[in-house]
Protein backbone atom coordinates (compact mmCIF):
# COMPACT_ATOMS: atom_id res chain seq x y z
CA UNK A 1 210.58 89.87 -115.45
CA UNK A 2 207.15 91.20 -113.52
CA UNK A 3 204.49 91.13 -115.64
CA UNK A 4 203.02 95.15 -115.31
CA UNK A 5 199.69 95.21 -113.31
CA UNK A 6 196.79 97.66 -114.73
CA UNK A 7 195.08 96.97 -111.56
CA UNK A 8 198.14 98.21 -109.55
CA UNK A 9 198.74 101.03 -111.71
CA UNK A 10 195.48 101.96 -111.69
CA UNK A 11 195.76 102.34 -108.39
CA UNK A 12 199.04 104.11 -108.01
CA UNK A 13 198.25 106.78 -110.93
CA UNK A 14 201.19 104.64 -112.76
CA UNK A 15 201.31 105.07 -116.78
CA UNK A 16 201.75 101.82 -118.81
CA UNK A 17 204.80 101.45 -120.52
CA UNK A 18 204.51 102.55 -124.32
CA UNK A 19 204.98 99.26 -125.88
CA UNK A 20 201.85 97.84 -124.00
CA UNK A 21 199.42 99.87 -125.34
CA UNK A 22 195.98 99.43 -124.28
CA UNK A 23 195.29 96.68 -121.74
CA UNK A 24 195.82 93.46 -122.92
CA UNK A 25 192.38 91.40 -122.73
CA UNK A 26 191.24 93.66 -125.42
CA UNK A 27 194.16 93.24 -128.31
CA UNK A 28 193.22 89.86 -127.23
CA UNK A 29 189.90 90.48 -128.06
CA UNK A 30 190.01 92.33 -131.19
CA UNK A 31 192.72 89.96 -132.39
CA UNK A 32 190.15 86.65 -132.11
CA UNK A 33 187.70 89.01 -133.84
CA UNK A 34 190.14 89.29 -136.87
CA UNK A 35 191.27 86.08 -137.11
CA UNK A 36 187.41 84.69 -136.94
CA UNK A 37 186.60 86.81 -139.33
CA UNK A 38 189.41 85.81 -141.69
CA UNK A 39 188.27 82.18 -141.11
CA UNK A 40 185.86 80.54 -143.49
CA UNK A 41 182.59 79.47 -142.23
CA UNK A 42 183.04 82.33 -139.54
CA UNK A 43 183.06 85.70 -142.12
CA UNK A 44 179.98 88.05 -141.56
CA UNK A 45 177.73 87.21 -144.62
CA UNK A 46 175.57 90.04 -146.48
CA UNK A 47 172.08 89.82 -145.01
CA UNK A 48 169.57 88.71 -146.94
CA UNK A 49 167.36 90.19 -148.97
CA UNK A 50 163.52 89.40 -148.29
CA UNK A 51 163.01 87.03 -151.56
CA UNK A 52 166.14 85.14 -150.96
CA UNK A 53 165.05 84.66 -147.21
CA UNK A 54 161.43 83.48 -147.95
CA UNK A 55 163.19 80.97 -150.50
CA UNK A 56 165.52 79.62 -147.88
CA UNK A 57 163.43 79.04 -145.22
CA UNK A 58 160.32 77.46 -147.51
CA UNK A 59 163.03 75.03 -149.17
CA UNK A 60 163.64 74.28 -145.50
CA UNK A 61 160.52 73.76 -144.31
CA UNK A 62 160.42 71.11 -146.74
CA UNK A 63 162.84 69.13 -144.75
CA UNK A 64 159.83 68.28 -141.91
CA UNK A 65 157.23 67.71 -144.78
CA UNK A 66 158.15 65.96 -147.55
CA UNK A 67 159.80 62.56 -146.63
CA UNK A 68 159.45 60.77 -149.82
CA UNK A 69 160.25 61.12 -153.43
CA UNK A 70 158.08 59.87 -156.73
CA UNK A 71 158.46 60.76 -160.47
CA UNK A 72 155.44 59.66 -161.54
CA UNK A 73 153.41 61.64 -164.33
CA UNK A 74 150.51 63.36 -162.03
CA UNK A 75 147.83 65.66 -163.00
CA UNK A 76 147.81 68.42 -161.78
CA UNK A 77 146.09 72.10 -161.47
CA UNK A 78 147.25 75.24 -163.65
CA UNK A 79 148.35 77.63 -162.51
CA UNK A 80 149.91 77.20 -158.95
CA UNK A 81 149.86 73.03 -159.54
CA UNK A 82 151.58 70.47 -157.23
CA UNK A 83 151.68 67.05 -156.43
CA UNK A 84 151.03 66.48 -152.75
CA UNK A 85 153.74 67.87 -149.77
CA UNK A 86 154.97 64.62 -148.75
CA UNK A 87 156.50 63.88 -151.68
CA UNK A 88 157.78 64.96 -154.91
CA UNK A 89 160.90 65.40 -157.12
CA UNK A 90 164.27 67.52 -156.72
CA UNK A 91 162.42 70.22 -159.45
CA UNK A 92 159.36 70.14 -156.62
CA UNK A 93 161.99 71.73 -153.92
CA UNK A 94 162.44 74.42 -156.20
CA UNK A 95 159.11 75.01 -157.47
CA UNK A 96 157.90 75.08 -154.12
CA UNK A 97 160.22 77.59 -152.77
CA UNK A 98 160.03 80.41 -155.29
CA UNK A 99 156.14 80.00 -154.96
CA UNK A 100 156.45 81.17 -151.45
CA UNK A 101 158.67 84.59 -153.21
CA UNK A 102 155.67 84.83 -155.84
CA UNK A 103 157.48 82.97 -158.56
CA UNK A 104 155.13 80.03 -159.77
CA UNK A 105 157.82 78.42 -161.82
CA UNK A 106 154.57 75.99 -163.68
CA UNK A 107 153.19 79.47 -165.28
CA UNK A 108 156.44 80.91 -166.14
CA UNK A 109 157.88 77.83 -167.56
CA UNK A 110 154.90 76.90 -169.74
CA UNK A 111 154.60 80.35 -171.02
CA UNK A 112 158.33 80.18 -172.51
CA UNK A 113 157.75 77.06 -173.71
CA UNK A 114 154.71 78.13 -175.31
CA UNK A 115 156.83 81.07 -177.33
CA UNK A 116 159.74 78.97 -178.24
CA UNK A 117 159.22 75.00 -177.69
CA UNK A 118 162.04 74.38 -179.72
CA UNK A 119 164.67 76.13 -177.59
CA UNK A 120 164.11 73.36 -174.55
CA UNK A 121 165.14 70.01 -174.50
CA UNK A 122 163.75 67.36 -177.02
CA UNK A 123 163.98 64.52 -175.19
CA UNK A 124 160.25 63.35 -174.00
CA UNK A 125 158.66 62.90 -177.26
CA UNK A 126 156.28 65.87 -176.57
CA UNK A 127 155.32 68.09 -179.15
CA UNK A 128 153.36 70.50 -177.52
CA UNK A 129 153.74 72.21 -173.40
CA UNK A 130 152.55 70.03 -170.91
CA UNK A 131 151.58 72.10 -167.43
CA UNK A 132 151.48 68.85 -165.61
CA UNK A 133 155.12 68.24 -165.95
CA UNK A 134 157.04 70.54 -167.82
CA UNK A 135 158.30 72.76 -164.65
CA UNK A 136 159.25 69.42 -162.80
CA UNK A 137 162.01 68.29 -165.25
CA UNK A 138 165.30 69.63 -164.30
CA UNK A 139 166.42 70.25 -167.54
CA UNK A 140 163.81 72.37 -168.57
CA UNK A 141 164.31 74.43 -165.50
CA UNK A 142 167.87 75.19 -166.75
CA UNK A 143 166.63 76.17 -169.83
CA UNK A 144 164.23 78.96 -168.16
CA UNK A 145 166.85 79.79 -166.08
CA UNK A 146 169.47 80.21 -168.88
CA UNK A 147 166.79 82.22 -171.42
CA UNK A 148 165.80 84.22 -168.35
CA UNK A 149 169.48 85.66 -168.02
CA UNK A 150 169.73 83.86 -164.12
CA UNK A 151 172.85 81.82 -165.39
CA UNK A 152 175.97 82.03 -163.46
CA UNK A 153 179.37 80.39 -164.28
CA UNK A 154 180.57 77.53 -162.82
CA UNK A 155 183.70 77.11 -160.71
CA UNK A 156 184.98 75.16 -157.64
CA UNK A 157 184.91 77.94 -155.07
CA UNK A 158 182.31 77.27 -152.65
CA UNK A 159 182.35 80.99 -152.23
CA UNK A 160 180.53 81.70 -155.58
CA UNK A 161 177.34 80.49 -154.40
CA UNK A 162 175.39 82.06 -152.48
CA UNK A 163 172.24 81.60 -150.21
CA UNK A 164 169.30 81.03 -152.50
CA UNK A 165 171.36 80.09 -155.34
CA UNK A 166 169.89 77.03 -157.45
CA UNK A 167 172.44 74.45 -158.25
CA UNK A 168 171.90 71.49 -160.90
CA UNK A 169 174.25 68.65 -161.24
CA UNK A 170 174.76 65.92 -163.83
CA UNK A 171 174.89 62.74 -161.60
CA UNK A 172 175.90 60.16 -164.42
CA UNK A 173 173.84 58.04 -167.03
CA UNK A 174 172.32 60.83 -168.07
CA UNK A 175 170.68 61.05 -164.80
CA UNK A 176 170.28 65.28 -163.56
CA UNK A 177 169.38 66.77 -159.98
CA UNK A 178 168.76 70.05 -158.58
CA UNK A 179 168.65 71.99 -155.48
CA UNK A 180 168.87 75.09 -153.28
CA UNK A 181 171.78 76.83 -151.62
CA UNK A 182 171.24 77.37 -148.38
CA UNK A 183 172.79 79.73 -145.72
CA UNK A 184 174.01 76.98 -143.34
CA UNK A 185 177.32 75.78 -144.02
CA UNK A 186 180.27 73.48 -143.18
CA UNK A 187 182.53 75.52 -140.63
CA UNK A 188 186.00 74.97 -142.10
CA UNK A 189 185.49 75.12 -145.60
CA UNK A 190 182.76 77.67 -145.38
CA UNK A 191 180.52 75.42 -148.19
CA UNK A 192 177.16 75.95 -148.50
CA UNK A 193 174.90 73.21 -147.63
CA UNK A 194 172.26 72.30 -150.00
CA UNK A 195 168.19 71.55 -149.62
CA UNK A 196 167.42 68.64 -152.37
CA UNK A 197 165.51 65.78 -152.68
CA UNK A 198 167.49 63.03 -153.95
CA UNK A 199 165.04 59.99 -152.97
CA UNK A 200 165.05 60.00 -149.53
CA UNK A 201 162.81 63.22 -149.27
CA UNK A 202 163.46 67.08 -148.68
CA UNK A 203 167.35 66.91 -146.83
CA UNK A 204 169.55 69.65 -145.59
CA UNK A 205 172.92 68.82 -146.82
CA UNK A 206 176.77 69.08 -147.32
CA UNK A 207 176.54 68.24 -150.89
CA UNK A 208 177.33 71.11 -152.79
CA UNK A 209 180.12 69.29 -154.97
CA UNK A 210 179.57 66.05 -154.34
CA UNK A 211 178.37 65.47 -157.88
CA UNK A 212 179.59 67.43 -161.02
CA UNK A 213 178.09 70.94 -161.20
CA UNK A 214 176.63 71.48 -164.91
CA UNK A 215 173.92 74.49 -163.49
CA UNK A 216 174.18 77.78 -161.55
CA UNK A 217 171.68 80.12 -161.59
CA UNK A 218 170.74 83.24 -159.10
CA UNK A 219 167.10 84.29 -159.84
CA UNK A 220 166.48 86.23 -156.57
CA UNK A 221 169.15 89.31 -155.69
């Protein structure tokens, strides 16, 4: 059977037979569109909005500054407080990336707990706030999140979170961790990769459920 030549045709004032349609490199085309579009990792994401962006790319930025990780009790300024860049805890990627949006999570953290201590977590033997640390513990953070009406349900679909997303997980022996979603993601399930610091400093990573999920939250819109 000859194959039908647009070139030829083209040339000879010929029609295209009816079943051929338009010429074939673009069904091609318009085909590969649809089935990369259908294909997760490869779907056209909602762009972000400017909060959710600032987030993303200061939890990033991270990555090339802090390369270590320590949990020690440091004092530090109120409002706008931090340890220094290079190192920190997972609650530090977090604080430090909403402060870049105009969230300082140390002020709005301490100011809940100052109207209803008793609704966080009694597990430090504190009796009062404490600025210096408060904001840094992950379950505290959930708490704010939670009272602030941020909380999200929980599933398995890597779909459900988003870019900008915060994520806690319980990692065993009563042992939490928290981190950011970011907009980079693993090409054939489409998951989100994470920023976190686990101990190894800031890292960009495929870790979304790698531990159990006991926190989503979605502060920015």
């Amino acid at each position: 059977m000859r194959l039908w030549n647009f070139r030829e045709a083209k040339a000879s004032n010929k029609e295209p037979p009816s079943h051929l349609g338009e010429p074939m490199p673009k069904r091609l085309l318009a085909l590969c569109c649809f089935v990369l579009a259908a294909t997760p990792g490869f779907a056209q994401a909602a762009p972000l909005s400017t909060a959710v962006r600032t987030v993303i790319d200061s939890a990033k930025a991270q990555t090339r500054v802090t390369t270590g990780y320590d949990p020690s009790y440091v004092r530090i300024g109120y409002p706008g407080g931090d340890v220094k860049p290079e190192t920190g805890v997972c609650a530090d990627v977090i604080i430090r990336a909403f402060r870049k949006a105009g969230v300082d999570l140390q002020k709005d953290v301490h100011e809940d707990m100052a109207r209803k201590f008793t609704a966080y977590p009694q597990r430090w033997g504190l009796k009062r706030p404490d600025t210096n640390i408060d904001h840094r513990r992950v379950p505290n953070l959930m708490t704010f999140f939670r009272r602030a009406g941020k909380e999200l349900p929980i599933t398995a679909q890597a779909g459900d979170y988003l870019p900008g997303d915060v994520v806690a997980w319980d990692l065993g022996g009563g042992i939490t961790h928290i981190g950011i979603v970011s907009e980079e993601r693993e090409a054939r399930s489409g998951r989100h990769w994470m920023v976190h610091n686990i101990g190894r400093g800031a890292r960009l990573e495929d870790v979304l459920f790698s531990w159990k999920v006991i926190g989503h939250y979605r502060y920015f819109r």
